[in-house]
PDB file of N, CA and C in Angstrom:
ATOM      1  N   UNK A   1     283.920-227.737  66.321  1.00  0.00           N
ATOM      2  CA  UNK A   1     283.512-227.247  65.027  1.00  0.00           C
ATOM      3  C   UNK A   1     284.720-226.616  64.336  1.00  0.00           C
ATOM      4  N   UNK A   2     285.383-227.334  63.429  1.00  0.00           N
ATOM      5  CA  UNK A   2     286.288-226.661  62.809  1.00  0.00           C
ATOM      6  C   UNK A   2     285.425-225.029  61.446  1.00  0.00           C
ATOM      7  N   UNK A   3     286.552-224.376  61.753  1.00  0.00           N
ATOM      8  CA  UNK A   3     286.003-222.978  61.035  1.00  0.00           C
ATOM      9  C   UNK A   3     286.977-222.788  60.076  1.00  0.00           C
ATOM     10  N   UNK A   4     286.617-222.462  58.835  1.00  0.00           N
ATOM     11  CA  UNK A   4     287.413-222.452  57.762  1.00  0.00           C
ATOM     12  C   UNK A   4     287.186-220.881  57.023  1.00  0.00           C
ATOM     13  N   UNK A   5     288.297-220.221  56.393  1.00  0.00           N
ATOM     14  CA  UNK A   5     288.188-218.675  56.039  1.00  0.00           C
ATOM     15  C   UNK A   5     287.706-218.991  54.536  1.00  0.00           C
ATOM     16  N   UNK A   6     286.885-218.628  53.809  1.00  0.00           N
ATOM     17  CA  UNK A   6     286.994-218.089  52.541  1.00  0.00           C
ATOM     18  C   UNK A   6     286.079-217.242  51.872  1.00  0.00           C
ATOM     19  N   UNK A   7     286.133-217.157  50.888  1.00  0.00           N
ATOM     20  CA  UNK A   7     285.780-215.889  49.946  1.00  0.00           C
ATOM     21  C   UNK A   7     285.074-215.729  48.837  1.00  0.00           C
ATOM     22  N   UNK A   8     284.335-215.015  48.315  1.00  0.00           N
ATOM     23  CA  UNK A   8     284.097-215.533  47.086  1.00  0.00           C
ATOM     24  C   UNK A   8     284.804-213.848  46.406  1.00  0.00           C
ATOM     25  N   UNK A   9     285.136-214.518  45.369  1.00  0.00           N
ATOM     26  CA  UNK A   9     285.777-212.853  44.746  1.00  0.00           C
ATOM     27  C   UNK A   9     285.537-213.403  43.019  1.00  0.00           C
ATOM     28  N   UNK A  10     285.239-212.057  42.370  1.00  0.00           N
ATOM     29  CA  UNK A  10     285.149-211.840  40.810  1.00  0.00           C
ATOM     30  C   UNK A  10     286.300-211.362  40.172  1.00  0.00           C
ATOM     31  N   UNK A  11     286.887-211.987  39.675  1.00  0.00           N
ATOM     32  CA  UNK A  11     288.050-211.123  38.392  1.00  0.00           C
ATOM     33  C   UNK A  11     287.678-210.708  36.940  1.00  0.00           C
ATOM     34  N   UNK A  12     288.390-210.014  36.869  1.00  0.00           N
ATOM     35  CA  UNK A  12     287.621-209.799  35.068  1.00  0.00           C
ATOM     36  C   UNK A  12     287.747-210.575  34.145  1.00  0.00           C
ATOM     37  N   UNK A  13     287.158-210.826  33.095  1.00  0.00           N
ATOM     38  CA  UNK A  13     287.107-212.281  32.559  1.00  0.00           C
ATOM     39  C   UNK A  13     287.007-211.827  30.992  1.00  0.00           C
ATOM     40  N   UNK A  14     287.984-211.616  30.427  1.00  0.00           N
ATOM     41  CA  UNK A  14     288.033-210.818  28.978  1.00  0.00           C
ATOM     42  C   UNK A  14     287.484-211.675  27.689  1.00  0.00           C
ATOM     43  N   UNK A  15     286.689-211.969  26.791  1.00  0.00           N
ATOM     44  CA  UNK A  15     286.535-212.713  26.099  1.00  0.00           C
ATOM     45  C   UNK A  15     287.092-212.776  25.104  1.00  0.00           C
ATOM     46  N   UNK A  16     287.654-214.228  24.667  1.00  0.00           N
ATOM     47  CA  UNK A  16     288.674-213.916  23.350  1.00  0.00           C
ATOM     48  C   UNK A  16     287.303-213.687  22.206  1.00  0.00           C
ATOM     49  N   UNK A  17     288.501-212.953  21.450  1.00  0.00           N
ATOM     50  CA  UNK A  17     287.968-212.427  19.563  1.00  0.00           C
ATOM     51  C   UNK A  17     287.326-213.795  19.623  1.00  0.00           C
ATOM     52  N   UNK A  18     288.186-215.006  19.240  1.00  0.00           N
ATOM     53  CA  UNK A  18     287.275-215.916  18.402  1.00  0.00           C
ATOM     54  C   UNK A  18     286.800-216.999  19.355  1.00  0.00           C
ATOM     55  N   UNK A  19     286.007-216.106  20.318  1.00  0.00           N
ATOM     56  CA  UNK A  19     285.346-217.036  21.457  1.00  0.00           C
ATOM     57  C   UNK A  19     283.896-217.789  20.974  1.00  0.00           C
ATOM     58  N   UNK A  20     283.663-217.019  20.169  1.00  0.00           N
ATOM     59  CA  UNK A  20     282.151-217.805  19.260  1.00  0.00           C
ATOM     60  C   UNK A  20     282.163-218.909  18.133  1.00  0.00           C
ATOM     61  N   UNK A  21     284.047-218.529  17.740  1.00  0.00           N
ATOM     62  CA  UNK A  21     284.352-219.612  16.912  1.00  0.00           C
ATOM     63  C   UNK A  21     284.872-220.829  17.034  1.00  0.00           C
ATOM     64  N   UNK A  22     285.309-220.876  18.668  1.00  0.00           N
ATOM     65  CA  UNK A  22     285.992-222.022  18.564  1.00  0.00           C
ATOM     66  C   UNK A  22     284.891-223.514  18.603  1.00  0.00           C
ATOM     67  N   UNK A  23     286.442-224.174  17.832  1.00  0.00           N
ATOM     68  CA  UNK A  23     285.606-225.430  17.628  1.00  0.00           C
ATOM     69  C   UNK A  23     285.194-226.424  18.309  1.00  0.00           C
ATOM     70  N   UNK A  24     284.877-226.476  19.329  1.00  0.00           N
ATOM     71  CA  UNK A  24     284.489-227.529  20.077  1.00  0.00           C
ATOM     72  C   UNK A  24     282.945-228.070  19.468  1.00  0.00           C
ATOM     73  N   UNK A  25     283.580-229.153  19.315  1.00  0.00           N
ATOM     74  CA  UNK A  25     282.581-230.489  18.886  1.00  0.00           C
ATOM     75  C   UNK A  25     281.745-231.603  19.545  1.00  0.00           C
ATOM     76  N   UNK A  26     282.660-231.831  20.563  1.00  0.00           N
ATOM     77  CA  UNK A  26     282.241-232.972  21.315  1.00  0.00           C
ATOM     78  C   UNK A  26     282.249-232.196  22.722  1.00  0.00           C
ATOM     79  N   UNK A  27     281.751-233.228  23.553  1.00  0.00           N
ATOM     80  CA  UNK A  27     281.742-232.828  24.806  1.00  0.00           C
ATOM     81  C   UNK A  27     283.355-233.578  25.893  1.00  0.00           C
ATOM     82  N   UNK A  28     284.028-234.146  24.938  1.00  0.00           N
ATOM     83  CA  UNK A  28     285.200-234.212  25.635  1.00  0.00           C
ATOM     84  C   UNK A  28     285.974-233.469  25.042  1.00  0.00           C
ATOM     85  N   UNK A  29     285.883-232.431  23.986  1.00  0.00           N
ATOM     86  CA  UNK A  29     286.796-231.336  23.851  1.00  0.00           C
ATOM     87  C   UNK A  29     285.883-230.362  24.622  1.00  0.00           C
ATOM     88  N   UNK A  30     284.598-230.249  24.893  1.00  0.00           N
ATOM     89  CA  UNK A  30     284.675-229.282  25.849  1.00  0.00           C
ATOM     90  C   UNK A  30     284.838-229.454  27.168  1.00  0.00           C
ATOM     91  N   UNK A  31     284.805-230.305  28.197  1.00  0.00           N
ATOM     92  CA  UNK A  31     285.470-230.901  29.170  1.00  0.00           C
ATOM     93  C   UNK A  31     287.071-230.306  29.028  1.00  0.00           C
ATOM     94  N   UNK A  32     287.768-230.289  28.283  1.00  0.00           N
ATOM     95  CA  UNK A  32     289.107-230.815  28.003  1.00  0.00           C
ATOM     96  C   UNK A  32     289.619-228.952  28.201  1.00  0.00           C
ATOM     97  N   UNK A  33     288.420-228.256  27.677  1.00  0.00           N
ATOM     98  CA  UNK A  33     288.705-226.395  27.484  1.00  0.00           C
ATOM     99  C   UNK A  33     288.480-226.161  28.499  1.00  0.00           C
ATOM    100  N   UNK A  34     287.426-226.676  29.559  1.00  0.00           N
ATOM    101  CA  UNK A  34     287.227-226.173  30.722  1.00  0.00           C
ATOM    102  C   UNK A  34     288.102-226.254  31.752  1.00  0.00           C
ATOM    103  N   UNK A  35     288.495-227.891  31.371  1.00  0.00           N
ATOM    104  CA  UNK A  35     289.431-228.549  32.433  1.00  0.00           C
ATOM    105  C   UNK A  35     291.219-227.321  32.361  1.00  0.00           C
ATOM    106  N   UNK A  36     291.493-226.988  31.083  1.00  0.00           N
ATOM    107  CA  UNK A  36     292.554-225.899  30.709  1.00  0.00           C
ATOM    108  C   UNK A  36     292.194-224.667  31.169  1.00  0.00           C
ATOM    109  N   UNK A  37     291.413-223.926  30.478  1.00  0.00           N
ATOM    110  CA  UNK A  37     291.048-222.903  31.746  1.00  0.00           C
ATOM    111  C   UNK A  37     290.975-222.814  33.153  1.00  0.00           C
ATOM    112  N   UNK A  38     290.489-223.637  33.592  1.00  0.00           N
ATOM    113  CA  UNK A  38     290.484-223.561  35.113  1.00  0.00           C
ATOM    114  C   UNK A  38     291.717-223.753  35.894  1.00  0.00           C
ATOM    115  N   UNK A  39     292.718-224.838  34.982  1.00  0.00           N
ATOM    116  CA  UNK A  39     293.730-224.885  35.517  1.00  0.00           C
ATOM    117  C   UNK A  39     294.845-223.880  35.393  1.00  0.00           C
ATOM    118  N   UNK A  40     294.705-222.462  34.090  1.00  0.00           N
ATOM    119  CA  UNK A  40     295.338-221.965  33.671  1.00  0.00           C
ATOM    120  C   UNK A  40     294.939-220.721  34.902  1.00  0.00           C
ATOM    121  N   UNK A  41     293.636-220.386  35.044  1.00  0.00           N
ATOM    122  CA  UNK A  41     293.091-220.060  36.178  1.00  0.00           C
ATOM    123  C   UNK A  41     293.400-219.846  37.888  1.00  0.00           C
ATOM    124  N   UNK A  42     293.689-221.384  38.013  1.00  0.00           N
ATOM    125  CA  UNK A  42     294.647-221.962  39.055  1.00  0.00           C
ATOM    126  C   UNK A  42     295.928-221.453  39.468  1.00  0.00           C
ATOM    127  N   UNK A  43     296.786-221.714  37.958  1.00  0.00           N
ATOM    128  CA  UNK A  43     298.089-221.168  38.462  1.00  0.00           C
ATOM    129  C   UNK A  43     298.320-219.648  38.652  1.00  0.00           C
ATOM    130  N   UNK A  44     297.208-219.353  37.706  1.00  0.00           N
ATOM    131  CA  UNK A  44     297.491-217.512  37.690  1.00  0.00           C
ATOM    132  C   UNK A  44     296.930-216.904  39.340  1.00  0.00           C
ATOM    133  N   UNK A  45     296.740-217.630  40.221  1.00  0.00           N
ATOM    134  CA  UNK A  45     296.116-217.429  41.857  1.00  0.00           C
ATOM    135  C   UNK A  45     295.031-216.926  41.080  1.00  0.00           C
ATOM    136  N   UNK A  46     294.081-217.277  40.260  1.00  0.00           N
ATOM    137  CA  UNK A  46     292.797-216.190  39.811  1.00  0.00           C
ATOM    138  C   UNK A  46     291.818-217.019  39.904  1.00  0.00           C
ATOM    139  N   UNK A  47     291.452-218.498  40.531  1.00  0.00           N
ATOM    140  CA  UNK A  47     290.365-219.658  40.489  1.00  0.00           C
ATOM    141  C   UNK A  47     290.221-220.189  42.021  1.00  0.00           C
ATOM    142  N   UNK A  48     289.706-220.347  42.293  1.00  0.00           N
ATOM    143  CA  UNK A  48     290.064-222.328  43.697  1.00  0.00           C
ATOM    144  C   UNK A  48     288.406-222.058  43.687  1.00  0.00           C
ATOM    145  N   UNK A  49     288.288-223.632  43.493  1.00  0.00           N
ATOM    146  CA  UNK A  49     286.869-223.882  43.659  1.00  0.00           C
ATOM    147  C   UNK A  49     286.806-225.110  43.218  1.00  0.00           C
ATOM    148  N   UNK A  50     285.414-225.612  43.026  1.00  0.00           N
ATOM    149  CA  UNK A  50     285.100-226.347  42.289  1.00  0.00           C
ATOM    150  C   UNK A  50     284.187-226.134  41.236  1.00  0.00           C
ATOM    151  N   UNK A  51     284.535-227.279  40.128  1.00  0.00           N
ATOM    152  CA  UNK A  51     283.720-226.513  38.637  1.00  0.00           C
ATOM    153  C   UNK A  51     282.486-228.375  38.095  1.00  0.00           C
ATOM    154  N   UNK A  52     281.755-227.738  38.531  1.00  0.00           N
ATOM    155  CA  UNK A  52     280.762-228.995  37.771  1.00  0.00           C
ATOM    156  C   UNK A  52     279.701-228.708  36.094  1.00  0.00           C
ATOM    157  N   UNK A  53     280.070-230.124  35.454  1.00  0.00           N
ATOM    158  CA  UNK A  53     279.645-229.702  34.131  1.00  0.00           C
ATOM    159  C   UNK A  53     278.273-230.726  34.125  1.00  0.00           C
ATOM    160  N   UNK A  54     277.584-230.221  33.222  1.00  0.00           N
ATOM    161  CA  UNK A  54     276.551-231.433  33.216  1.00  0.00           C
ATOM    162  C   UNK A  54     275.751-230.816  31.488  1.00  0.00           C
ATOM    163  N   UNK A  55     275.268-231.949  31.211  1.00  0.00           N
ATOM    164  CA  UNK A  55     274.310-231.959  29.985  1.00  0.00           C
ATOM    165  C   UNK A  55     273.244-233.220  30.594  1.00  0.00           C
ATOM    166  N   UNK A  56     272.163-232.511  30.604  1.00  0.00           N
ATOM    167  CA  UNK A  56     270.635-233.375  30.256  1.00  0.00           C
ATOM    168  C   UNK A  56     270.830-234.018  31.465  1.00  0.00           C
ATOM    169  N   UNK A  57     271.520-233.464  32.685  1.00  0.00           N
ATOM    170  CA  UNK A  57     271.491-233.796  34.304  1.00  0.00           C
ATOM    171  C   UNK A  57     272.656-234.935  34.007  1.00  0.00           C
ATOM    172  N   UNK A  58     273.267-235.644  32.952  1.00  0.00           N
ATOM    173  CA  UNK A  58     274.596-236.208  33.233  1.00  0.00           C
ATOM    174  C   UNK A  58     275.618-235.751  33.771  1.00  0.00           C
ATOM    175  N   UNK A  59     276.490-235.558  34.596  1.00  0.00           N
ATOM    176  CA  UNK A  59     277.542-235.192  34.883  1.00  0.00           C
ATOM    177  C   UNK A  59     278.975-235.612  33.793  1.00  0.00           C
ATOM    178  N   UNK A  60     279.270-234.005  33.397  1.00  0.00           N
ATOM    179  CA  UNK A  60     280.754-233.816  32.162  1.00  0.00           C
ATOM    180  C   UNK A  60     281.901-234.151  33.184  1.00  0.00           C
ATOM    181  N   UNK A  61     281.980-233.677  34.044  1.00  0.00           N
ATOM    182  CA  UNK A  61     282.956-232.712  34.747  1.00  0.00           C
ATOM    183  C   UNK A  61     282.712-232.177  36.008  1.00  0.00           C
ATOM    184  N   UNK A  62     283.958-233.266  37.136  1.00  0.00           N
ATOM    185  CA  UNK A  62     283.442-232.997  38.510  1.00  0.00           C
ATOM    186  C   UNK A  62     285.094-232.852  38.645  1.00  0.00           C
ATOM    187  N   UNK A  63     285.279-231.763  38.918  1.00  0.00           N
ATOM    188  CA  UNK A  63     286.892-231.438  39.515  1.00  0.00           C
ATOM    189  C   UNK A  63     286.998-230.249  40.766  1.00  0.00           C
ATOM    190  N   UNK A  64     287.977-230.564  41.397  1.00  0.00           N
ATOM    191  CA  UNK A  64     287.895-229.269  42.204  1.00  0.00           C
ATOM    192  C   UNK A  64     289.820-228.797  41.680  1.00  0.00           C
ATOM    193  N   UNK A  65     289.830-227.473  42.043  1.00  0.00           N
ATOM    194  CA  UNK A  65     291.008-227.047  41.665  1.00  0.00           C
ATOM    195  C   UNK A  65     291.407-226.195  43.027  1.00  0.00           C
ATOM    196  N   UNK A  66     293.194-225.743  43.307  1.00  0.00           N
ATOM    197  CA  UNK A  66     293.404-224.771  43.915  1.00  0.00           C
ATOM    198  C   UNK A  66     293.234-225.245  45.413  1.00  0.00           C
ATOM    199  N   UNK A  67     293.492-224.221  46.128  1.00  0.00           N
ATOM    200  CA  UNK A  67     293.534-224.480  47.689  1.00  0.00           C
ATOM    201  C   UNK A  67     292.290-223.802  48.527  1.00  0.00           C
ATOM    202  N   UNK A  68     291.807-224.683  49.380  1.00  0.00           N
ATOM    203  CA  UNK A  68     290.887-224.715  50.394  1.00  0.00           C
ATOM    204  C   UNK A  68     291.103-223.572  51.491  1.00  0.00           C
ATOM    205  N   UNK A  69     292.472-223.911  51.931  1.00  0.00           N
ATOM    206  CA  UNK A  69     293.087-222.952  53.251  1.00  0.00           C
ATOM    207  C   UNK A  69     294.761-223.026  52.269  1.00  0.00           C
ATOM    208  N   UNK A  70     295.135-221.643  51.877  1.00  0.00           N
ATOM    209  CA  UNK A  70     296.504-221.676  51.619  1.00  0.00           C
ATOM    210  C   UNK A  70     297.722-221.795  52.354  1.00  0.00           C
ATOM    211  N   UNK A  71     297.183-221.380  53.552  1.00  0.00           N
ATOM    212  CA  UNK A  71     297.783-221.481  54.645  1.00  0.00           C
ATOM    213  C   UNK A  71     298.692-222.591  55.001  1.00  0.00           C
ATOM    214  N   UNK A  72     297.570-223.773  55.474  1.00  0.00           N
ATOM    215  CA  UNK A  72     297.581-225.089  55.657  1.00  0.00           C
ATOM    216  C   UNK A  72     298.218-225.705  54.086  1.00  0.00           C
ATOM    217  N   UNK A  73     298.064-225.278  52.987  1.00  0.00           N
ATOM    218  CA  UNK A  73     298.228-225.867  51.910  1.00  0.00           C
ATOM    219  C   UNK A  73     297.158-227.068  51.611  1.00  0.00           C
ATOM    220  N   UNK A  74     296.237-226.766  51.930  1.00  0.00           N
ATOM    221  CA  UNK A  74     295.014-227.508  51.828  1.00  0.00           C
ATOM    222  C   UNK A  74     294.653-227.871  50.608  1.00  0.00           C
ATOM    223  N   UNK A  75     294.259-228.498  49.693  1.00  0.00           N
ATOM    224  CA  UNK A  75     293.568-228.582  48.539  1.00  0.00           C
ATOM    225  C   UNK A  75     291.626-228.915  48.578  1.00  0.00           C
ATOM    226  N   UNK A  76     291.380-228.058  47.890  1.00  0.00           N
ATOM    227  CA  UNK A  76     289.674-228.502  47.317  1.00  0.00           C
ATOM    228  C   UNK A  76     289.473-229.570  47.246  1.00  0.00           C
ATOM    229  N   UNK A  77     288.470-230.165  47.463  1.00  0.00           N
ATOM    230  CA  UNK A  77     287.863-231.560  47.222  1.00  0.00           C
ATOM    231  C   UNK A  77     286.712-231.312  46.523  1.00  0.00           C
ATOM    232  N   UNK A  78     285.934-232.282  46.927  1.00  0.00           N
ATOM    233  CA  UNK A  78     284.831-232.091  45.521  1.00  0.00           C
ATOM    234  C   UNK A  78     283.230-231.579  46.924  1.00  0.00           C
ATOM    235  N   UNK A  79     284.574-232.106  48.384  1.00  0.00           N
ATOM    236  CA  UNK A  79     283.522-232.112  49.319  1.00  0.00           C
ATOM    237  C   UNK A  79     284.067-230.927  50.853  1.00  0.00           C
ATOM    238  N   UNK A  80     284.823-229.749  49.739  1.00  0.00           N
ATOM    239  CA  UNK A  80     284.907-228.514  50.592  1.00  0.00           C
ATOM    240  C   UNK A  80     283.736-227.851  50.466  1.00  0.00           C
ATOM    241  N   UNK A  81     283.839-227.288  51.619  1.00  0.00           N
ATOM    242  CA  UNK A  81     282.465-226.506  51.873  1.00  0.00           C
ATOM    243  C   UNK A  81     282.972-225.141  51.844  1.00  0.00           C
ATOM    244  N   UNK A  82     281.804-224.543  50.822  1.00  0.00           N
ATOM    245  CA  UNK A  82     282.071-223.178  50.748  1.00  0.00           C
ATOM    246  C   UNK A  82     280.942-222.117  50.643  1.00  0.00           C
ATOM    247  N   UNK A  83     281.732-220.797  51.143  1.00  0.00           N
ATOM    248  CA  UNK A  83     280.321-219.473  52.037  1.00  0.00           C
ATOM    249  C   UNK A  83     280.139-219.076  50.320  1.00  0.00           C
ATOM    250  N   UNK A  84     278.799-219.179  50.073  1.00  0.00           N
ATOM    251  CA  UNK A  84     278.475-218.371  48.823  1.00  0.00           C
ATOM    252  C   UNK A  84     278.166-217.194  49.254  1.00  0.00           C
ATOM    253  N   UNK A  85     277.816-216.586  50.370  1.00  0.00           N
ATOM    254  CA  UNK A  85     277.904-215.341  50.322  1.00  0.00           C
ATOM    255  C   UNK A  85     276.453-214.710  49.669  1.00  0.00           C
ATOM    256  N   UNK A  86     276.336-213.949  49.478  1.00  0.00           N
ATOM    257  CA  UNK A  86     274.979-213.374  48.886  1.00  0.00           C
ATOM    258  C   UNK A  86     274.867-213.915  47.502  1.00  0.00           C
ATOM    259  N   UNK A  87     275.812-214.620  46.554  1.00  0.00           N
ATOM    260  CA  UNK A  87     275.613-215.369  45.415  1.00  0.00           C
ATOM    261  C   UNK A  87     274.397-216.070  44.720  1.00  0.00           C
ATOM    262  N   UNK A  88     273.471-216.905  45.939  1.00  0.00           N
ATOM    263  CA  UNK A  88     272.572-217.502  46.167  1.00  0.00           C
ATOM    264  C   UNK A  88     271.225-216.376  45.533  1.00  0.00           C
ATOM    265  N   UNK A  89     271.438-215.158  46.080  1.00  0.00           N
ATOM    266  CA  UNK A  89     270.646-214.371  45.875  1.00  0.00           C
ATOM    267  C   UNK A  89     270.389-214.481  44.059  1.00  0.00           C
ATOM    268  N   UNK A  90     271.251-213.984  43.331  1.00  0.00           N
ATOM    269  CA  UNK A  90     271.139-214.545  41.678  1.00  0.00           C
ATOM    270  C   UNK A  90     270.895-215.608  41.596  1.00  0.00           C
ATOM    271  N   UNK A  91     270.716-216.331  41.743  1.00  0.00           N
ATOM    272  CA  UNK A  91     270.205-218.089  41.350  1.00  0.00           C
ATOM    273  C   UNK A  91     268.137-217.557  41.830  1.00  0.00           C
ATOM    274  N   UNK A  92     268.323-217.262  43.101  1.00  0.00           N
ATOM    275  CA  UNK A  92     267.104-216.878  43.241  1.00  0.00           C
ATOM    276  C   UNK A  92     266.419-216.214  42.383  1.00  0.00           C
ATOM    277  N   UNK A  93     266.680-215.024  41.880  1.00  0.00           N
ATOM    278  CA  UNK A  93     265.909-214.371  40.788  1.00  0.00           C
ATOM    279  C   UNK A  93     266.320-214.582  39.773  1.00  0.00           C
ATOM    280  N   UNK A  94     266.676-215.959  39.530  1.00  0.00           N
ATOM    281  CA  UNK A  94     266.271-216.284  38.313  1.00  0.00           C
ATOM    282  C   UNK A  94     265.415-217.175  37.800  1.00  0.00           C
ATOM    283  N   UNK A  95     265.431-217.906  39.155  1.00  0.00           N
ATOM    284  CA  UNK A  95     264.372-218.840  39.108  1.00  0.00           C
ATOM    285  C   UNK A  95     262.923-218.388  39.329  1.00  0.00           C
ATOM    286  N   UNK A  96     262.902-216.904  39.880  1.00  0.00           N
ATOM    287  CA  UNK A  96     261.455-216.476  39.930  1.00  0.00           C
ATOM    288  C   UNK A  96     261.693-216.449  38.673  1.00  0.00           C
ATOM    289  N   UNK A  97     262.408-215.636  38.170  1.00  0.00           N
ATOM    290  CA  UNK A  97     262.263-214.786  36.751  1.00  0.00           C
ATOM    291  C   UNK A  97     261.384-215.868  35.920  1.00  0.00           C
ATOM    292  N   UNK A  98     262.152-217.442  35.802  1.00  0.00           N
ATOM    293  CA  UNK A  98     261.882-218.439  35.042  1.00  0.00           C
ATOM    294  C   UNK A  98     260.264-218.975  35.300  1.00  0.00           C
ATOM    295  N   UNK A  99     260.293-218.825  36.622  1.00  0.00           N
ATOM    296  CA  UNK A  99     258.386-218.888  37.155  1.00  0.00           C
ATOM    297  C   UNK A  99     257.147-217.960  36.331  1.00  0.00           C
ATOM    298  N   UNK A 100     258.287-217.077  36.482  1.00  0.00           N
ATOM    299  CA  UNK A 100     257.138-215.224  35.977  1.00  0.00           C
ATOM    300  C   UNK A 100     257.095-216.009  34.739  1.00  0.00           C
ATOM    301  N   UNK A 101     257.800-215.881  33.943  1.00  0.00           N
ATOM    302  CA  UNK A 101     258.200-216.542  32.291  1.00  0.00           C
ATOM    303  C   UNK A 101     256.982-217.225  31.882  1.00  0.00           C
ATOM    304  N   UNK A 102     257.115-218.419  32.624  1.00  0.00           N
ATOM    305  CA  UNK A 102     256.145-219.614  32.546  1.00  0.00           C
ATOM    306  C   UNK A 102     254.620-219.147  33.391  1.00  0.00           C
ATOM    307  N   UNK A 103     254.480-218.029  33.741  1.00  0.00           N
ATOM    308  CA  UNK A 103     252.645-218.021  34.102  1.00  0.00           C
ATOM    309  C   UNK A 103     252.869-218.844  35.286  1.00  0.00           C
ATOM    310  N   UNK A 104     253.716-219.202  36.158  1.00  0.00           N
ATOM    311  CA  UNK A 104     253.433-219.886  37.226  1.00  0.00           C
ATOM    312  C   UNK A 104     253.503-218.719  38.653  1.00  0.00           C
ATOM    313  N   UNK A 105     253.960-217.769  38.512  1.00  0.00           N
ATOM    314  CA  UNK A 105     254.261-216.847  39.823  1.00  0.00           C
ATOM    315  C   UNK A 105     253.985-215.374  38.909  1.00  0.00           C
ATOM    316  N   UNK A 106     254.191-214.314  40.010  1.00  0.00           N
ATOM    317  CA  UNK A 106     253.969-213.190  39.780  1.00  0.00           C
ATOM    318  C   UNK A 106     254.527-212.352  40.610  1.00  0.00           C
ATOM    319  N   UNK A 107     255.920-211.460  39.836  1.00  0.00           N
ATOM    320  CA  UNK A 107     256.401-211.051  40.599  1.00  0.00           C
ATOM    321  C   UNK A 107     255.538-210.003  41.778  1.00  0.00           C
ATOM    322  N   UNK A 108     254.596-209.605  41.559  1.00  0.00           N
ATOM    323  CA  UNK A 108     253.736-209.490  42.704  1.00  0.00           C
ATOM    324  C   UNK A 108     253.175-210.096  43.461  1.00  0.00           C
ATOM    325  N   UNK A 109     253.429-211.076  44.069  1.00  0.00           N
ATOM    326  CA  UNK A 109     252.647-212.348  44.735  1.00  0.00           C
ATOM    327  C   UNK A 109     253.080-212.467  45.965  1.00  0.00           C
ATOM    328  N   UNK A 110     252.887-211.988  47.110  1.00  0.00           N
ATOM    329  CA  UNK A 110     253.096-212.055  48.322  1.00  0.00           C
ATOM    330  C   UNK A 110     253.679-213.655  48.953  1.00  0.00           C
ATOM    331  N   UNK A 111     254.992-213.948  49.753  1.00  0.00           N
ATOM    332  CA  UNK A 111     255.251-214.893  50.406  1.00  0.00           C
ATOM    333  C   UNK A 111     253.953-215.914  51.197  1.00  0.00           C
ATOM    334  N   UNK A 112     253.568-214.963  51.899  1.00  0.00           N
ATOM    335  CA  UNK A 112     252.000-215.420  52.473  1.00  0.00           C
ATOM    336  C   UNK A 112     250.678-216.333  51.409  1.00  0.00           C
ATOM    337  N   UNK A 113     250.841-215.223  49.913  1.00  0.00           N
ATOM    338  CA  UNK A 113     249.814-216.039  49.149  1.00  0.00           C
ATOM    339  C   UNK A 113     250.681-217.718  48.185  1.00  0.00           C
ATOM    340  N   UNK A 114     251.926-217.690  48.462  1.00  0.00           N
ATOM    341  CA  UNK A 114     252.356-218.657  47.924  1.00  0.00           C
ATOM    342  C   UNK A 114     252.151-219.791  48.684  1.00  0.00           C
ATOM    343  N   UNK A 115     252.575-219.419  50.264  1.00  0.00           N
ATOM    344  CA  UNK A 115     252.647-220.331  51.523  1.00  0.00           C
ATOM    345  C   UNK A 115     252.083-219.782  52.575  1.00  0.00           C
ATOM    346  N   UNK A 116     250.773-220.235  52.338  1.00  0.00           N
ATOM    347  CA  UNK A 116     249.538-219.795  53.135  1.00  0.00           C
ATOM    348  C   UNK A 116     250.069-220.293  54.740  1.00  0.00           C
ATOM    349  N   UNK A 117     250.633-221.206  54.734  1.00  0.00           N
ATOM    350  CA  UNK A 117     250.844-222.216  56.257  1.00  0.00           C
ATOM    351  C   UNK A 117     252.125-221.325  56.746  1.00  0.00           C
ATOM    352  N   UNK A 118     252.916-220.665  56.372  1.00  0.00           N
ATOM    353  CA  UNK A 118     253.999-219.875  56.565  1.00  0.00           C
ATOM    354  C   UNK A 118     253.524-218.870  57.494  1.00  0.00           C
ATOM    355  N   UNK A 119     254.260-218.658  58.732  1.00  0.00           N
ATOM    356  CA  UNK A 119     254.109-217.874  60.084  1.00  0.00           C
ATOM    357  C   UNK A 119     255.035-216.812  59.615  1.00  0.00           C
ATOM    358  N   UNK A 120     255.908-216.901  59.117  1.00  0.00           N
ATOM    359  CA  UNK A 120     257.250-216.018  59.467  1.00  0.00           C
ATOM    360  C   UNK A 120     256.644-214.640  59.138  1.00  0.00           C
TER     361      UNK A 120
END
């Protein structure tokens, strides 16, 4: 079993003044901003990952950037595997959140009354 080190870490992420104005029109100038950021990202040691874009479940934008193991001088693929770490946890409540929203769940609703067949 190979074992691989990594991390997930937050930097501060300042928004430009005319971040509401810029013009992006198409979706290959926005591809094209993302693809610059990330790489600007990259060199500043402040990114490695991978970044996926999508509209209406099409895929914009499948790149990976930066190094896997720096060590090794490894590079990202599109098929490095990486520890999200408690990350997962936000995706989770948001998708209740989006349940509560819609009348389908309640944030009072016991594990048991969702999944009656559930032992745990």
């Amino acid at each position: 079993m190979r074992r691989c080190s990594t991390s997930v870490g937050m930097i501060p992420f300042r928004e430009p003044i005319d971040w509401r104005e810029m013009p992006i029109t198409t979706d290959a100038k926005l591809v094209a901003e993302i693809e610059d950021l990330a790489g600007r990202l990259t060199q500043a040691d402040a990114f490695s990952g991978v970044v996926v874009l999508t509209r209406g479940g099409e895929p914009l934008l499948r790149r990976a950037f930066g190094l896997a193991d720096r060590g090794a001088k490894r590079v990202n693929t599109m098929d490095t595997p990486f520890e999200l770490a408690s990350v997962s946890k936000m995706f989770t409540a948001m998708a209740v959140a989006q349940l509560a929203e819609q009348g389908k769940l309640s944030f009072d609703a016991t594990i048991g009354s969702l999944l009656p067949d559930y032992s745990g």
